[in-house]
Protein backbone atom coordinates (compact mmCIF):
# COMPACT_ATOMS: atom_id res chain seq x y z
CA UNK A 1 -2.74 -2.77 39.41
CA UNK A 2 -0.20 -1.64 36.52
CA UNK A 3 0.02 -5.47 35.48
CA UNK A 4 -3.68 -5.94 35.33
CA UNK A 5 -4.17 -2.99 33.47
CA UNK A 6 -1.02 -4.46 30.90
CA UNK A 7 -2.92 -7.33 30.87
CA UNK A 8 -6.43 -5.77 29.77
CA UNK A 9 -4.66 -3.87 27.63
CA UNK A 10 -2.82 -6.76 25.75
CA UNK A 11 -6.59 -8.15 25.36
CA UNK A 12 -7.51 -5.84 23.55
CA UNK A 13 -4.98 -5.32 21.47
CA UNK A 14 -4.45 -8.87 20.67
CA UNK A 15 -7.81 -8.83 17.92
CA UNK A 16 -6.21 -6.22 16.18
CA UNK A 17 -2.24 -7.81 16.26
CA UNK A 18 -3.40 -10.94 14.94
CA UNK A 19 -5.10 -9.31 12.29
CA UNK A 20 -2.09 -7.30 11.37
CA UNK A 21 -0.10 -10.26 11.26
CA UNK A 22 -2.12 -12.14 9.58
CA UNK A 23 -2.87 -9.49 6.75
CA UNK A 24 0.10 -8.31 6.86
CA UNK A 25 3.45 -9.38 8.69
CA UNK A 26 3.05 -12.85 7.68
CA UNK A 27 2.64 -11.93 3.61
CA UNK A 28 5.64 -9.74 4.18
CA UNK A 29 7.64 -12.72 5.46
CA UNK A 30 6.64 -15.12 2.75
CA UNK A 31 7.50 -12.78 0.10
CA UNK A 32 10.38 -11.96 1.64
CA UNK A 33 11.10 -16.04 1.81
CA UNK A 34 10.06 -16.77 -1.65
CA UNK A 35 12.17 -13.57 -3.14
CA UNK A 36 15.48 -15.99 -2.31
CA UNK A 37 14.22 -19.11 -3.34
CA UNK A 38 12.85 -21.21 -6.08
CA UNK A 39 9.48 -22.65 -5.49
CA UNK A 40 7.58 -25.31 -8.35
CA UNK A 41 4.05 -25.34 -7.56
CA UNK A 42 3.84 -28.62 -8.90
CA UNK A 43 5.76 -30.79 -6.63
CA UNK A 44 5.54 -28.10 -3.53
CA UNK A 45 9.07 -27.90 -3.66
CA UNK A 46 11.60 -24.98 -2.56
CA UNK A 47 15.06 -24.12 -3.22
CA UNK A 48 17.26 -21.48 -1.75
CA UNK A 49 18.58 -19.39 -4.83
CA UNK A 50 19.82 -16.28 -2.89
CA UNK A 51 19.51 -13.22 -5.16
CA UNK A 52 19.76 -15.14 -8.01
CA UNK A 53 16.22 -13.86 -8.51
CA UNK A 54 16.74 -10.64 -7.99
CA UNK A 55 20.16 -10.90 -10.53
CA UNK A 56 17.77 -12.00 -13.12
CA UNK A 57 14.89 -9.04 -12.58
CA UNK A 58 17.87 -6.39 -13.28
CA UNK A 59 18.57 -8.48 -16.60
CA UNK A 60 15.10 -8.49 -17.57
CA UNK A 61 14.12 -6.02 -20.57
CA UNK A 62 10.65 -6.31 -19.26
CA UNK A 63 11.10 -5.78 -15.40
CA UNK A 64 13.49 -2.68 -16.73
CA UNK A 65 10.20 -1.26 -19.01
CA UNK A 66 7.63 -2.20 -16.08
CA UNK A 67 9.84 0.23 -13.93
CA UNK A 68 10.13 3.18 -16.11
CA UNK A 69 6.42 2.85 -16.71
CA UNK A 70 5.47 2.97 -13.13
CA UNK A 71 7.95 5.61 -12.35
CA UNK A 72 6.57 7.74 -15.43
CA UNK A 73 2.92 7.06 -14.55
CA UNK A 74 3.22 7.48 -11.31
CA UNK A 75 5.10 11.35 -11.38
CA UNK A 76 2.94 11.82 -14.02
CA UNK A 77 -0.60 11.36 -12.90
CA UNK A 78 0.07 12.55 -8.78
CA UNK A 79 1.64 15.79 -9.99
CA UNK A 80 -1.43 16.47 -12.46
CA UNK A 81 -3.61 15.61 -9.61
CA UNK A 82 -2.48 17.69 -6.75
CA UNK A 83 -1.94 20.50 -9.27
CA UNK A 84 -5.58 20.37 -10.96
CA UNK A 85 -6.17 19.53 -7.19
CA UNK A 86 -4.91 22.75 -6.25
CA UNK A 87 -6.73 24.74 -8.72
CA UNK A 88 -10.33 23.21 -7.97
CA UNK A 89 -9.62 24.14 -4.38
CA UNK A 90 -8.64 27.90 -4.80
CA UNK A 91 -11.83 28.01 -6.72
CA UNK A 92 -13.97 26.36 -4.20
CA UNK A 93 -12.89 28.53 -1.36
CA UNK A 94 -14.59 31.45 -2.68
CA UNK A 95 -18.28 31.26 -2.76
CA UNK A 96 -19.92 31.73 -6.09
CA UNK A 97 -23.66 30.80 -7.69
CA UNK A 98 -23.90 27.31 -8.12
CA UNK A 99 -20.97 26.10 -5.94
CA UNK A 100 -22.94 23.77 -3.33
CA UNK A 101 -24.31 21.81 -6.86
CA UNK A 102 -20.58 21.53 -8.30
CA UNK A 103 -18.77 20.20 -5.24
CA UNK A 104 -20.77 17.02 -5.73
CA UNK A 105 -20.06 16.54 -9.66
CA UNK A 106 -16.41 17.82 -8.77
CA UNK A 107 -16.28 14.91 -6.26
CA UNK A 108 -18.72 12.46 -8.00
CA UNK A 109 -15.79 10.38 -9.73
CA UNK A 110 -14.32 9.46 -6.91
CA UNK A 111 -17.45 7.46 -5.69
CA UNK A 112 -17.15 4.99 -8.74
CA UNK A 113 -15.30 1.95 -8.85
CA UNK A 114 -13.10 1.37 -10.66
CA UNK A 115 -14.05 -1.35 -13.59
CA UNK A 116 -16.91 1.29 -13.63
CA UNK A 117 -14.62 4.17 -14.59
CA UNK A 118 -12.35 2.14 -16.45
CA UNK A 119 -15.35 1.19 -18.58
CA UNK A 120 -16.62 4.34 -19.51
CA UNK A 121 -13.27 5.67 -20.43
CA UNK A 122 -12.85 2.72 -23.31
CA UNK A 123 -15.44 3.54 -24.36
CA UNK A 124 -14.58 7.01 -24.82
CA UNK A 125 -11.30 6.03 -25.72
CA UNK A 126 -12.86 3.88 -28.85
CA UNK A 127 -11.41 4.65 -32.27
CA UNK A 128 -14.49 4.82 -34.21
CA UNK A 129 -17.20 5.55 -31.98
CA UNK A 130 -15.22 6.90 -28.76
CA UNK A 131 -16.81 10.70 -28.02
CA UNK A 132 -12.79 11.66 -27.61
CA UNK A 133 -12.06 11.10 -31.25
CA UNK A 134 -15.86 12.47 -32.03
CA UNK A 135 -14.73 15.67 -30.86
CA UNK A 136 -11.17 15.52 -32.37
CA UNK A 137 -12.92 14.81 -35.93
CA UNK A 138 -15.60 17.75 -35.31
CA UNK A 139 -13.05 19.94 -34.72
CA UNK A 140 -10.90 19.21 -37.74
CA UNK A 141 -8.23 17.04 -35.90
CA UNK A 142 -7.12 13.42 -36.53
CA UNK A 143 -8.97 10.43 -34.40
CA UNK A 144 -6.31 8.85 -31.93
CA UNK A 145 -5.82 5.64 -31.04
CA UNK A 146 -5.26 6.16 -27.55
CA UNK A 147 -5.09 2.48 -25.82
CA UNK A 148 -2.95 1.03 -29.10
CA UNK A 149 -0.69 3.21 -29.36
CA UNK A 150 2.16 2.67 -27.41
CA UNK A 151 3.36 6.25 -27.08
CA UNK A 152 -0.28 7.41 -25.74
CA UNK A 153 -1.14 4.21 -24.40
CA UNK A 154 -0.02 5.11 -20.95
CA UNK A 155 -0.61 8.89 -20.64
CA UNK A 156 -4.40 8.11 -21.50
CA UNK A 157 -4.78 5.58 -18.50
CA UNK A 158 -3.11 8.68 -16.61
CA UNK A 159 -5.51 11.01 -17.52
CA UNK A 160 -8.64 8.58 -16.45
CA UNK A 161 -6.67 7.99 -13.28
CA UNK A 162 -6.46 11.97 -12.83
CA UNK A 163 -10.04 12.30 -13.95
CA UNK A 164 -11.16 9.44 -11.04
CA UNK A 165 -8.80 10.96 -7.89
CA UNK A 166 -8.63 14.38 -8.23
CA UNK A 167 -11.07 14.90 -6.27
CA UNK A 168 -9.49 13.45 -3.63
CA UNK A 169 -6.35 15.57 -3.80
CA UNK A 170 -8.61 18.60 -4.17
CA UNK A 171 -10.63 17.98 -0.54
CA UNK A 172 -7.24 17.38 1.34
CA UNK A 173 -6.35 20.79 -0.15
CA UNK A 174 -9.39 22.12 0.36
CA UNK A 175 -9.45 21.38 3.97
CA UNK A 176 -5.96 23.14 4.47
CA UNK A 177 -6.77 26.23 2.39
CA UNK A 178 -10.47 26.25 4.78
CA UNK A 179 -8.06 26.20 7.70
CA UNK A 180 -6.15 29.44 7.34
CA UNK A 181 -7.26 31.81 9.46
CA UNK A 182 -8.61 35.04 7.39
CA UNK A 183 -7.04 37.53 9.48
CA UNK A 184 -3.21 36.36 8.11
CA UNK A 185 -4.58 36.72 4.78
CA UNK A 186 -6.28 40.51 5.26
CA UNK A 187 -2.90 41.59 7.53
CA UNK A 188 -1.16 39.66 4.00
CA UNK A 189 -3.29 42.06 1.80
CA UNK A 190 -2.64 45.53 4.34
CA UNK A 191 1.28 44.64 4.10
CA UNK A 192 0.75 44.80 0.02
CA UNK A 193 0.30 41.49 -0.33
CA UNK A 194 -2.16 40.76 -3.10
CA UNK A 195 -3.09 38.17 -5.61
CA UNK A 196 0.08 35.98 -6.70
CA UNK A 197 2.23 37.11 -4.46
CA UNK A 198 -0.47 36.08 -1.46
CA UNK A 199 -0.66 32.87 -2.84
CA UNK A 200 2.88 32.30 -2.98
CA UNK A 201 4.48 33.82 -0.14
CA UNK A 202 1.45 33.01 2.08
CA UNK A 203 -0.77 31.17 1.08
CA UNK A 204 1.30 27.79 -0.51
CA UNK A 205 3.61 27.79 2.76
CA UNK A 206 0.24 27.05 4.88
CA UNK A 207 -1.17 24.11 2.85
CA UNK A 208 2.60 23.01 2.50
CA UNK A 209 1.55 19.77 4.31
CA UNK A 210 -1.72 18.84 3.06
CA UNK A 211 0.03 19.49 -0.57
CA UNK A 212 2.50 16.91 0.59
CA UNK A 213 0.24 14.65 1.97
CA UNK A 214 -1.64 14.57 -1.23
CA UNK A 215 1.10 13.87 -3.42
CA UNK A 216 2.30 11.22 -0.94
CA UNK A 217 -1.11 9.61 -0.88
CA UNK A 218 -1.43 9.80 -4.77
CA UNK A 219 1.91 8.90 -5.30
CA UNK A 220 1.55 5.35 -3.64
CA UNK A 221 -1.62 4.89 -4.78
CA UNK A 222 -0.35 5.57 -8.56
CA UNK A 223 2.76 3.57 -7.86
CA UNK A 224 0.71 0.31 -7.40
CA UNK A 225 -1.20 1.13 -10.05
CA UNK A 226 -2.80 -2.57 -11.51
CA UNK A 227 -6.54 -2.79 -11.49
CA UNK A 228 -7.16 -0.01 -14.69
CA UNK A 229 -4.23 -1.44 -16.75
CA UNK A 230 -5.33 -4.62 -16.20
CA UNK A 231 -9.03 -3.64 -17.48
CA UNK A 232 -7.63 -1.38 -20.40
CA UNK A 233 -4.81 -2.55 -21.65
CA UNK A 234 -3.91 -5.66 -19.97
CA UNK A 235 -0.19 -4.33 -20.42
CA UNK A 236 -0.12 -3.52 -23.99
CA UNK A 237 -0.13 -2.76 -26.70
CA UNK A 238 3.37 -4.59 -26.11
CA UNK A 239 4.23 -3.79 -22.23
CA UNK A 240 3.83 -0.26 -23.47
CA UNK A 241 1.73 0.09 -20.47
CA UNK A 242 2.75 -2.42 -18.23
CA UNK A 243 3.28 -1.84 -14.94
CA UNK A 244 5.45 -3.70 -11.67
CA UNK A 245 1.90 -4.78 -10.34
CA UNK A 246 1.54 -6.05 -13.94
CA UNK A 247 4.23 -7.22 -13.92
CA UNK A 248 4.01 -9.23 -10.45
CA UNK A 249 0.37 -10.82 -11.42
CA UNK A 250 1.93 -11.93 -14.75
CA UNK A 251 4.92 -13.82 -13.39
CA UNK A 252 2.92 -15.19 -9.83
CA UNK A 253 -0.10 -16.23 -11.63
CA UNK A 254 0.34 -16.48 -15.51
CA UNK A 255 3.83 -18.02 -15.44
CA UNK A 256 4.01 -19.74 -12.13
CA UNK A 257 7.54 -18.13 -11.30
CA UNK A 258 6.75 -17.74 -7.44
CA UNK A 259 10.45 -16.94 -6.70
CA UNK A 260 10.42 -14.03 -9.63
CA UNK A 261 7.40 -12.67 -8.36
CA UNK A 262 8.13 -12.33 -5.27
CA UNK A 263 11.51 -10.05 -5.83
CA UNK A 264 9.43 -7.79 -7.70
CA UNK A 265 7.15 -7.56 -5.52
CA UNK A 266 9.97 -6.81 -2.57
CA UNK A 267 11.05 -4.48 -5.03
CA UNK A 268 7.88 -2.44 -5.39
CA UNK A 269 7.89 -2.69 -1.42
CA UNK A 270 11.64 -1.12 -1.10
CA UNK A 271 10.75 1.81 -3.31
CA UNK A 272 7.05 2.60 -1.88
CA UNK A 273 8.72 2.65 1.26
CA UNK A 274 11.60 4.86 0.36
CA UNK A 275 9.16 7.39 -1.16
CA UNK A 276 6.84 7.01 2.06
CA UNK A 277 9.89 7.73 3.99
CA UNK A 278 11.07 10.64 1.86
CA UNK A 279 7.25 12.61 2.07
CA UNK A 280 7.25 12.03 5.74
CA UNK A 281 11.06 13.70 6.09
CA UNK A 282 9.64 16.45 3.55
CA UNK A 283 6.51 17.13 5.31
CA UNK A 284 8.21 17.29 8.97
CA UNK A 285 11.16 19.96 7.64
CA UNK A 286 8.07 21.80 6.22
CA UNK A 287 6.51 21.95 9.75
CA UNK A 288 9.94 22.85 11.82
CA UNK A 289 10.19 25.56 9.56
């Protein structure tokens, strides 16, 4: 009986295994194969270079720059996000006219693609007839060039990327802050506990783990960031803006350096999983304690 049910159970599993493997276990492994190697597309050729590749990335001015841009996008736009996230959420807990007609145009960019968003903000972003640098110039301020300059360049991609997921930092948050049973928060307010000090001493310690569950889910997200630089900027204006998944496409499938690729791309897969691992260890001290 326990084998047959083994056995029923293995069929039904198996649909979903191969499709993990296929999707995913088997691109793992030919990264992980073409990291250490050499390949020329041309004559379908490979040759074991052990970390020769990977000896070359750390020499590379550009793999260097495509790092510190991730890194800087990516603390930059989660931690805006979960914050602003934050903020929308303390407000929508409390019921006030018009709320069930803002939660939809609070959540509404979320719902668009992303060549859609990514579209709309260039066009904002346009020197001359962008509405950003409209209001700048009606307010007596200088016009920017936000997407050619390379010390804004990046920080305005972050702020479309903040204006397009916040929302989705603010209903995690949203649902943790909904969660909290009400009579903590009056016994809070009979102890003396009111206003900042309920919110810090009570109420941030019970959304501890949909805070860092937000940040971990923005955080990769930003980390692999690729489809609006690639729409925006394309990288530039230099590599101000260009990122490891940038820098990945560029080398697999502008320059035809397989082997290069593919030890960035095991790098970007090291780090996400060191900072998945890191959020998880965070989040399960937060709930022993």
């Amino acid at each position: 009986m326990l084998f047959e049910n083994r056995k029923q159970l293995g069929l039904l599993l198996a649909p979903a295994l191969v499709i993990l493997g296929l999707l995913t276990v088997y691109p793992i492994l030919s990264v992980i194969y073409n990291a250490f190697g050499e390949v020329d597309y041309a004559n379908q050729t490979y040759q074991f270079v052990g970390i020769a590749n990977f000896t070359e990335l750390l020499e590379d001015f550009f793999f260097i720059s495509a790092i510190k841009n991730t890194f800087v996008f990516t603390l930059v736009a989660s931690i805006a996000q979960v914050l602003l996230g934050l903020y929308l959420a303390l407000l929508f807990q409390r019921q006030f006219p018009g709320r069930k007609f803002a939660l939809p145009v609070i959540i509404y960019p979320m719902m668009l693609s992303t060549l859609v968003c990514s579209s709309i903000w260039r066009s904002w972003y346009h020197y001359d007839f962008g509405l950003l640098n409209n209001v700048l110039v009606g307010i007596g301020l200088p016009a920017q060039e936000w997407l050619f300059d390379p010390n804004l360049a990046l920080y305005a991609i972050a702020l479309v990327d903040t204006w397009q997921w916040t929302p989705m930092a603010f209903l995690i948050i949203l649902a943790g802050l909904q969660s909290i049973p009400k009579d903590i928060g009056e016994a809070a307010m009979v102890d003396g506990a009111k206003g900042w000090r309920n919110f810090v001493y009570i109420t941030l310690p019970l959304v501890q783990k949909q805070l860092m569950l937000a940040l971990l889910l923005r955080s990769i997200d930003t980390f692999k960031l690729f489809d609006k630089v690639y729409v925006m900027t394309g990288g530039g204006p230099g590599n101000a803006t260009e990122t490891l998944s940038m820098f990945v496409y560029k080398y697999g499938f502008r320059f035809f350096n397989l082997g290069m690729a593919s030890a960035a791309a095991l790098v970007m897969l090291a780090i996400s999983l060191a900072m998945t691992l890191f959020y998880a260890r965070k989040a399960l001290q937060g709930g022993k304690a």
